[in-house]
N, C-alpha and C. Protein backbone atom coordinates (compact mmCIF):
# COMPACT_ATOMS: atom_id res chain seq x y z
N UNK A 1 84.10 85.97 113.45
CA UNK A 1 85.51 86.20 113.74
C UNK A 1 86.34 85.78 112.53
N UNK A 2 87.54 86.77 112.13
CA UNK A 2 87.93 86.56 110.77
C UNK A 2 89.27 84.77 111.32
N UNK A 3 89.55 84.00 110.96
CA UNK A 3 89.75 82.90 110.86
C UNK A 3 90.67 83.02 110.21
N UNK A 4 92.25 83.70 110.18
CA UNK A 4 92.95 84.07 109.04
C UNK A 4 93.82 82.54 108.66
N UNK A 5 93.73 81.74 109.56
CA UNK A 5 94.95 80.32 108.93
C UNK A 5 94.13 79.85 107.89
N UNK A 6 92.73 79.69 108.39
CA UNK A 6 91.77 79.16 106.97
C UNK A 6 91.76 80.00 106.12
N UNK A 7 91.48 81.15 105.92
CA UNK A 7 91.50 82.07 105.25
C UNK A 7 92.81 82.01 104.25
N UNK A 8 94.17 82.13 105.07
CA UNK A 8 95.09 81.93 103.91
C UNK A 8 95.48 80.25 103.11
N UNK A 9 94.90 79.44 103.85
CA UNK A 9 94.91 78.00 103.38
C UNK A 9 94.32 77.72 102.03
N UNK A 10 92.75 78.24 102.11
CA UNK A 10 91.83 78.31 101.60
C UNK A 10 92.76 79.14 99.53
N UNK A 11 93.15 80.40 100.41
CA UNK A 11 93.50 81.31 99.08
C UNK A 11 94.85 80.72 98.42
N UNK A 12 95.60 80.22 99.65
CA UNK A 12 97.10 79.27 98.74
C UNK A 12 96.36 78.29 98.08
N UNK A 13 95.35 77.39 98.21
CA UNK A 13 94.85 76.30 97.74
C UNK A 13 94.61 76.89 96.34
N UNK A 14 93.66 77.76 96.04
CA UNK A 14 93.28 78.55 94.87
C UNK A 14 94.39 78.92 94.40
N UNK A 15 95.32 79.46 94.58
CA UNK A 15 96.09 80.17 93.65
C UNK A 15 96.98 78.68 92.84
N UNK A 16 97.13 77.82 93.96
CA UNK A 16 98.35 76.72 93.43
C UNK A 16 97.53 76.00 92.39
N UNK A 17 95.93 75.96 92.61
CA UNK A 17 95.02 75.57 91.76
C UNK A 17 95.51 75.87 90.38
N UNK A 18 95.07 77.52 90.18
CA UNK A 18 95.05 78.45 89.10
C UNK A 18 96.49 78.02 88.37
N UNK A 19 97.50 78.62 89.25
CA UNK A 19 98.91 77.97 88.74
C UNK A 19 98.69 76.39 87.94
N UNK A 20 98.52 75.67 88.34
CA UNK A 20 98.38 74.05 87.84
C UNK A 20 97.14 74.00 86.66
N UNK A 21 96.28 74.80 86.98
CA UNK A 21 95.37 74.92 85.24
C UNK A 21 95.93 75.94 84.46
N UNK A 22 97.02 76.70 84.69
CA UNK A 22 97.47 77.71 83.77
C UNK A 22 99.00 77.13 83.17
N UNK A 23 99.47 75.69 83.58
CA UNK A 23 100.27 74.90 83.45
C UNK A 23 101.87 75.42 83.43
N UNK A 24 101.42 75.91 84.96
CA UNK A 24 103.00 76.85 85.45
C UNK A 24 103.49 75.94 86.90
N UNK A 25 104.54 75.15 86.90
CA UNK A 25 104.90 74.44 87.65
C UNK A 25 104.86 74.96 89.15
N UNK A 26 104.88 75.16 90.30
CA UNK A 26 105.11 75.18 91.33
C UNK A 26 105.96 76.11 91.50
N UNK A 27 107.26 76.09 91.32
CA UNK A 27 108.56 76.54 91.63
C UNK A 27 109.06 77.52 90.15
N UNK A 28 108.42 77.78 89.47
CA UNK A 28 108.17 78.41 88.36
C UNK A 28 107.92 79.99 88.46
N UNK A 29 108.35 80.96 88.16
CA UNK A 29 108.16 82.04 87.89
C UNK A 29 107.02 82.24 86.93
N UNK A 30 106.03 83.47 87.19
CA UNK A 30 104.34 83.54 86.53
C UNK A 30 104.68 84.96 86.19
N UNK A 31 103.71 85.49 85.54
CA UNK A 31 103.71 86.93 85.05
C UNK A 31 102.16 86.82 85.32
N UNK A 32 102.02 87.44 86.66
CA UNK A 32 100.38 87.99 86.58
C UNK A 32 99.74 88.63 85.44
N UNK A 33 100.41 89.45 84.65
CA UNK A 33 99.35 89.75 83.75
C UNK A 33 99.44 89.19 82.73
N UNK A 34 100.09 88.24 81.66
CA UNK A 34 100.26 87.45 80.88
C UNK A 34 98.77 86.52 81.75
N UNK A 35 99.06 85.61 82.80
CA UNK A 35 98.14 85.09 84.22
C UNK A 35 96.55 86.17 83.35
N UNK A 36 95.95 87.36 83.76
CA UNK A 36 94.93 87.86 83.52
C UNK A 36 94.79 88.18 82.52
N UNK A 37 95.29 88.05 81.31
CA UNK A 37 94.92 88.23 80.01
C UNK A 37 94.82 86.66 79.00
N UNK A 38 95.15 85.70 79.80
CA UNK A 38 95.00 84.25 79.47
C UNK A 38 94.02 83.75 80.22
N UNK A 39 93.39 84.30 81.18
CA UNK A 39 91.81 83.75 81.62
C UNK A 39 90.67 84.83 81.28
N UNK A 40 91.69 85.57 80.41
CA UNK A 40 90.35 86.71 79.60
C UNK A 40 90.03 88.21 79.78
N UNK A 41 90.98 88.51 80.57
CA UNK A 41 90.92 89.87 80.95
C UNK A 41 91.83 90.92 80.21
N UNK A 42 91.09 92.02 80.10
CA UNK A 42 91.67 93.14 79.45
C UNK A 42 92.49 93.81 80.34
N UNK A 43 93.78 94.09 80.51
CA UNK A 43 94.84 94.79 81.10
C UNK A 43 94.64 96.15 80.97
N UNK A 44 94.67 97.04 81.66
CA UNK A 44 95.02 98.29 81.37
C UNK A 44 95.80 98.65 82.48
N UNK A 45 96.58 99.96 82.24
CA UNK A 45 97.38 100.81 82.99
C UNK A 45 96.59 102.42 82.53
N UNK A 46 96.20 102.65 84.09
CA UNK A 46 96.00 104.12 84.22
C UNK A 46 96.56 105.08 85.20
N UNK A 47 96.50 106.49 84.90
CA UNK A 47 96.96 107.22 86.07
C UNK A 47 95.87 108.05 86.95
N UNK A 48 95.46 106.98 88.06
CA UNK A 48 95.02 107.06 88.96
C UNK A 48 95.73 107.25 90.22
N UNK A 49 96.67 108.45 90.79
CA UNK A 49 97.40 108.39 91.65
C UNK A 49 97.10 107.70 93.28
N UNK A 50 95.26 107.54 93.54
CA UNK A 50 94.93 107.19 94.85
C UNK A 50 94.44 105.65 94.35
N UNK A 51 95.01 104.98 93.74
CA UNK A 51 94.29 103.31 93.02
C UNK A 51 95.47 102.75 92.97
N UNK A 52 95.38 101.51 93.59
CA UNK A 52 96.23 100.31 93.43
C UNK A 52 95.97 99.20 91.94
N UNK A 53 94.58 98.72 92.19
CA UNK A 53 94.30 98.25 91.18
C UNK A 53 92.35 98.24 91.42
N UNK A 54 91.82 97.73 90.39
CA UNK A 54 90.12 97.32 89.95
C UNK A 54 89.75 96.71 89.34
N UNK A 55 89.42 95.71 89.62
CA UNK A 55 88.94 94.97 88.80
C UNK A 55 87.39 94.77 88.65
N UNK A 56 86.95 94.86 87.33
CA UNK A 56 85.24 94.79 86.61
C UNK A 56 85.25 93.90 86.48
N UNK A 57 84.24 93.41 86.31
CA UNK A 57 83.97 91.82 85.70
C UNK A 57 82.03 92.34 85.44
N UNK A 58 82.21 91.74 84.08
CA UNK A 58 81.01 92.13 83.71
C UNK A 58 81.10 91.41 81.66
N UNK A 59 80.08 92.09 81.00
CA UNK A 59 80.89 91.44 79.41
C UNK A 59 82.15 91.54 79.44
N UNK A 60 82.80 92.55 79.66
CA UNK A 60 84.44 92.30 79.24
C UNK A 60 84.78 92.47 80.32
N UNK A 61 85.40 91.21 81.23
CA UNK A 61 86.27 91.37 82.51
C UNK A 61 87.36 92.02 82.27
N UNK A 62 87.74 93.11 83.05
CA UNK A 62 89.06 93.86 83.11
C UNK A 62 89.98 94.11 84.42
N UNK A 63 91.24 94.44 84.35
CA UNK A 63 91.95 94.81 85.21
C UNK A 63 92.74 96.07 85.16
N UNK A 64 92.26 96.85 85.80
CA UNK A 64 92.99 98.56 85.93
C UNK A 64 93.94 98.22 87.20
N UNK A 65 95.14 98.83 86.32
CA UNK A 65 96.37 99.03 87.31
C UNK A 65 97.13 100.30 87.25
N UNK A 66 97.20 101.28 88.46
CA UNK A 66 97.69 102.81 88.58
C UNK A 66 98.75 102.50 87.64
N UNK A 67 99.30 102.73 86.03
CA UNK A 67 100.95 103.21 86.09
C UNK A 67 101.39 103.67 86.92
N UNK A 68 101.23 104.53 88.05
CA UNK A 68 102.26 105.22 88.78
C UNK A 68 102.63 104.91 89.72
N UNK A 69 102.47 102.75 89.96
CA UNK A 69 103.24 102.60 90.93
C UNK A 69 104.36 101.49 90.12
N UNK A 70 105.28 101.12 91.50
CA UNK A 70 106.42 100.56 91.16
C UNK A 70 105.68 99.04 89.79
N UNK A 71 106.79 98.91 89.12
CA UNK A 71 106.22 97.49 88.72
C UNK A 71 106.39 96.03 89.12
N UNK A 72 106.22 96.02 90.23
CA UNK A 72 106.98 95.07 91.30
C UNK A 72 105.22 94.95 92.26
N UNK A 73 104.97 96.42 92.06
CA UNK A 73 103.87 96.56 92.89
C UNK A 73 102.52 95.97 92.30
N UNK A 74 102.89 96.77 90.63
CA UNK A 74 101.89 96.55 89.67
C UNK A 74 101.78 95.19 89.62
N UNK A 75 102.77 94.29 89.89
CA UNK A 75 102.18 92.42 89.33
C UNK A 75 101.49 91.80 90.81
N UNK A 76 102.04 92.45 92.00
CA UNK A 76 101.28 91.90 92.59
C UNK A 76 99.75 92.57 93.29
N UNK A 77 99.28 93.78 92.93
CA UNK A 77 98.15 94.49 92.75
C UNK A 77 97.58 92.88 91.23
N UNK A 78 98.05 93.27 90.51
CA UNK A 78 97.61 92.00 89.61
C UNK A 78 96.71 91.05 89.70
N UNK A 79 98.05 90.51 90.51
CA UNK A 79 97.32 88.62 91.39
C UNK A 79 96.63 88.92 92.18
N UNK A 80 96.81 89.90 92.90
CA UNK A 80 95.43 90.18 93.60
C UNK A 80 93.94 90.31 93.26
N UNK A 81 93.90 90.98 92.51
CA UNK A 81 92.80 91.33 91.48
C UNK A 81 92.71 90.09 90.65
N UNK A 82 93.27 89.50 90.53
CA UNK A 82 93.08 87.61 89.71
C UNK A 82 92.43 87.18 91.46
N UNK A 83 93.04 87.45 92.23
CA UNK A 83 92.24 86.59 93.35
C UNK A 83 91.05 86.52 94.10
N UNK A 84 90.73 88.37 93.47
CA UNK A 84 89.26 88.81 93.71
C UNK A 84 88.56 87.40 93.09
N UNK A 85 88.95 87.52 91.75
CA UNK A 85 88.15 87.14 90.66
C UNK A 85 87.44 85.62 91.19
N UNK A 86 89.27 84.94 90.85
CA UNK A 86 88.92 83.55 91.68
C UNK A 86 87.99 82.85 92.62
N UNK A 87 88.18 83.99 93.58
CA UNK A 87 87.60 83.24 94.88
C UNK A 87 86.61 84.00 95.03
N UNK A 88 85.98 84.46 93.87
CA UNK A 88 84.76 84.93 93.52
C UNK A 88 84.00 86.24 94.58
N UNK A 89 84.69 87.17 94.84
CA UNK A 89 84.80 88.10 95.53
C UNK A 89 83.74 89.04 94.58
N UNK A 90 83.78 89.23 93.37
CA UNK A 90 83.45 90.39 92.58
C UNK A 90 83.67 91.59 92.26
N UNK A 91 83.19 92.65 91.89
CA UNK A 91 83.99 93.36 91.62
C UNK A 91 84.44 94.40 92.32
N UNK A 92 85.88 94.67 92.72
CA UNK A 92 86.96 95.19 93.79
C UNK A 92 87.40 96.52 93.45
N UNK A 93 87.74 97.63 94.14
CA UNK A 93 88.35 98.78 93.93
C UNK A 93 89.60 99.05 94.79
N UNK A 94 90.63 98.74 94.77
CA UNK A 94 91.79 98.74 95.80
C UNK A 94 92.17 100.09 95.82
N UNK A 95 92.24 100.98 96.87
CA UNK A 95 92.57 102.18 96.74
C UNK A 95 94.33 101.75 97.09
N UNK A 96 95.13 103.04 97.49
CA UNK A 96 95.93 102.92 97.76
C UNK A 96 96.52 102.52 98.70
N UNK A 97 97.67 101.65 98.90
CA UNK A 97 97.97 101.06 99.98
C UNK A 97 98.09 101.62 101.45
N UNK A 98 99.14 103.11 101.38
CA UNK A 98 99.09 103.50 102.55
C UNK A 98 97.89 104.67 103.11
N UNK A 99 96.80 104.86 101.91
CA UNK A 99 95.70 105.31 102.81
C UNK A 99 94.93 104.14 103.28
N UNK A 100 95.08 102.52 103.31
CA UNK A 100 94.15 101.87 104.03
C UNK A 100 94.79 100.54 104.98
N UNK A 101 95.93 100.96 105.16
CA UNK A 101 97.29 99.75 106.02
C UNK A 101 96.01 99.15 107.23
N UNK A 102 95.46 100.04 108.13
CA UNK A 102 94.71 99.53 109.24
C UNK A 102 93.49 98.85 108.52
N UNK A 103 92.70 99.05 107.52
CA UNK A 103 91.33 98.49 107.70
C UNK A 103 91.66 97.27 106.49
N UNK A 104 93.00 97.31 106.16
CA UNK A 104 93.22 95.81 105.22
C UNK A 104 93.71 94.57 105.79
N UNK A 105 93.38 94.92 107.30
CA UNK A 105 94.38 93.67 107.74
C UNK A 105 93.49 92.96 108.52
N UNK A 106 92.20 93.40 108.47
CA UNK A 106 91.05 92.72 109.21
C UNK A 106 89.83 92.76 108.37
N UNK A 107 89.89 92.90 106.65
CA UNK A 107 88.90 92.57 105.71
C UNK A 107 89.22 91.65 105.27
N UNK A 108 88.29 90.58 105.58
CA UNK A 108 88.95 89.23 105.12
C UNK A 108 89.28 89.42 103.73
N UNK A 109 87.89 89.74 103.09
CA UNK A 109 88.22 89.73 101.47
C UNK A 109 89.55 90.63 101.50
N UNK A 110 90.15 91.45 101.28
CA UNK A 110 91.86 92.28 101.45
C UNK A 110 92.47 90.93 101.79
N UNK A 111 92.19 90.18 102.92
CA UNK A 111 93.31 89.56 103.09
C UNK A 111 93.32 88.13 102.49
N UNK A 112 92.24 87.54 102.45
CA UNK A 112 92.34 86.28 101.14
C UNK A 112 92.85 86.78 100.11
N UNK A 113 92.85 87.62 99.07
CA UNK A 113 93.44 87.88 97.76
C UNK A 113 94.88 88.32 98.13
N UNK A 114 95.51 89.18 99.38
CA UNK A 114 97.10 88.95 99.40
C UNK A 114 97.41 88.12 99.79
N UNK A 115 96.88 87.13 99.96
CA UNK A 115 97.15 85.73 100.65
C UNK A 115 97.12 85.07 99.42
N UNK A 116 96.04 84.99 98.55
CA UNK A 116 96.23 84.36 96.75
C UNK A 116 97.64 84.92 96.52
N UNK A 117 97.41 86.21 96.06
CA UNK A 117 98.81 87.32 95.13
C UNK A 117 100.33 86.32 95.72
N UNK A 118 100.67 86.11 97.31
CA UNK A 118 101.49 86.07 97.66
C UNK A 118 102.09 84.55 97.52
N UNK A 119 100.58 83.33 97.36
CA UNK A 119 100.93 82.07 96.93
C UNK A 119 100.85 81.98 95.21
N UNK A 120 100.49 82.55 94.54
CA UNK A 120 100.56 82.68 93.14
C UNK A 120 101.62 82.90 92.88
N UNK A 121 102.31 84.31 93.22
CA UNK A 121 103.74 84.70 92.78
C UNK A 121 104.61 83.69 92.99
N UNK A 122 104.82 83.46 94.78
CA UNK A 122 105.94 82.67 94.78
C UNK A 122 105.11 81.57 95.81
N UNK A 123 104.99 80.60 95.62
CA UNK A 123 104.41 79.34 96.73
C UNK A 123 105.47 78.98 97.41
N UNK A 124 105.21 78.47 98.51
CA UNK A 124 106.14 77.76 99.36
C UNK A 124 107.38 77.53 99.13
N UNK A 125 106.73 76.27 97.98
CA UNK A 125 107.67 75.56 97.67
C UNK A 125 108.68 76.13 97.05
N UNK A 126 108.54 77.27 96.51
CA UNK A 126 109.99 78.13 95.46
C UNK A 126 110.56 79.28 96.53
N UNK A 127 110.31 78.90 97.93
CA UNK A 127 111.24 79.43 98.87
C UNK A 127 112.57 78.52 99.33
């Protein structure tokens, strides 16, 4: 049974982690991808109209992000894909959001990494 309070406990813990070894205060504004290209990852932007984001991890860890969505969307597709990474998920293919609204809200892995993305960007505490 998916366990979602642990589940998002678990992924805020990690992200506030990541934040505090990437020496970005709490209440601090982050740039996810500045964030994935400072723990080693190659950024790209492609036009993949049915892709949110992907992340490889392999010799050269990377992160593919559709250009053709908003860039609001693009940073937090981002942290997400940093949260695959993190919480050691491996490697992820996010299709697009509104072809998979029903089967993302009961994959845990989907929902630990928007549960990272959403404590990375903004934590608690900078509400």
């Amino acid at each position: 049974m998916l366990n979602r309070t642990r589940i998002a406990r678990e992924a805020g813990l990690a992200a506030l982690r990541l934040r505090k070894r990437m020496g970005v205060a709490e209440n601090d504004a982050i740039s996810p991808i500045d964030s994935a290209e400072n723990l080693g990852f190659e950024v790209r932007f492609i036009d993949i109209p049915s892709m949110e984001g992907i992340l490889v991890t392999g010799l050269q860890n990377s992160i593919l992000l559709s250009s053709l969505r908003p860039a609001v969307r693009r940073n937090f597709t981002c942290a997400h894909e940093i949260g695959h990474y993190q919480m050691g998920h491996g490697q992820q293919f996010d299709e697009l959001m509104e072809d998979r609204r029903a089967s993302r809200s009961v994959d845990p892995l989907e929902f630990a990494a928007d549960c990272f993305a959403a404590y990375y960007l903004m934590p608690k505490c900078a509400i």
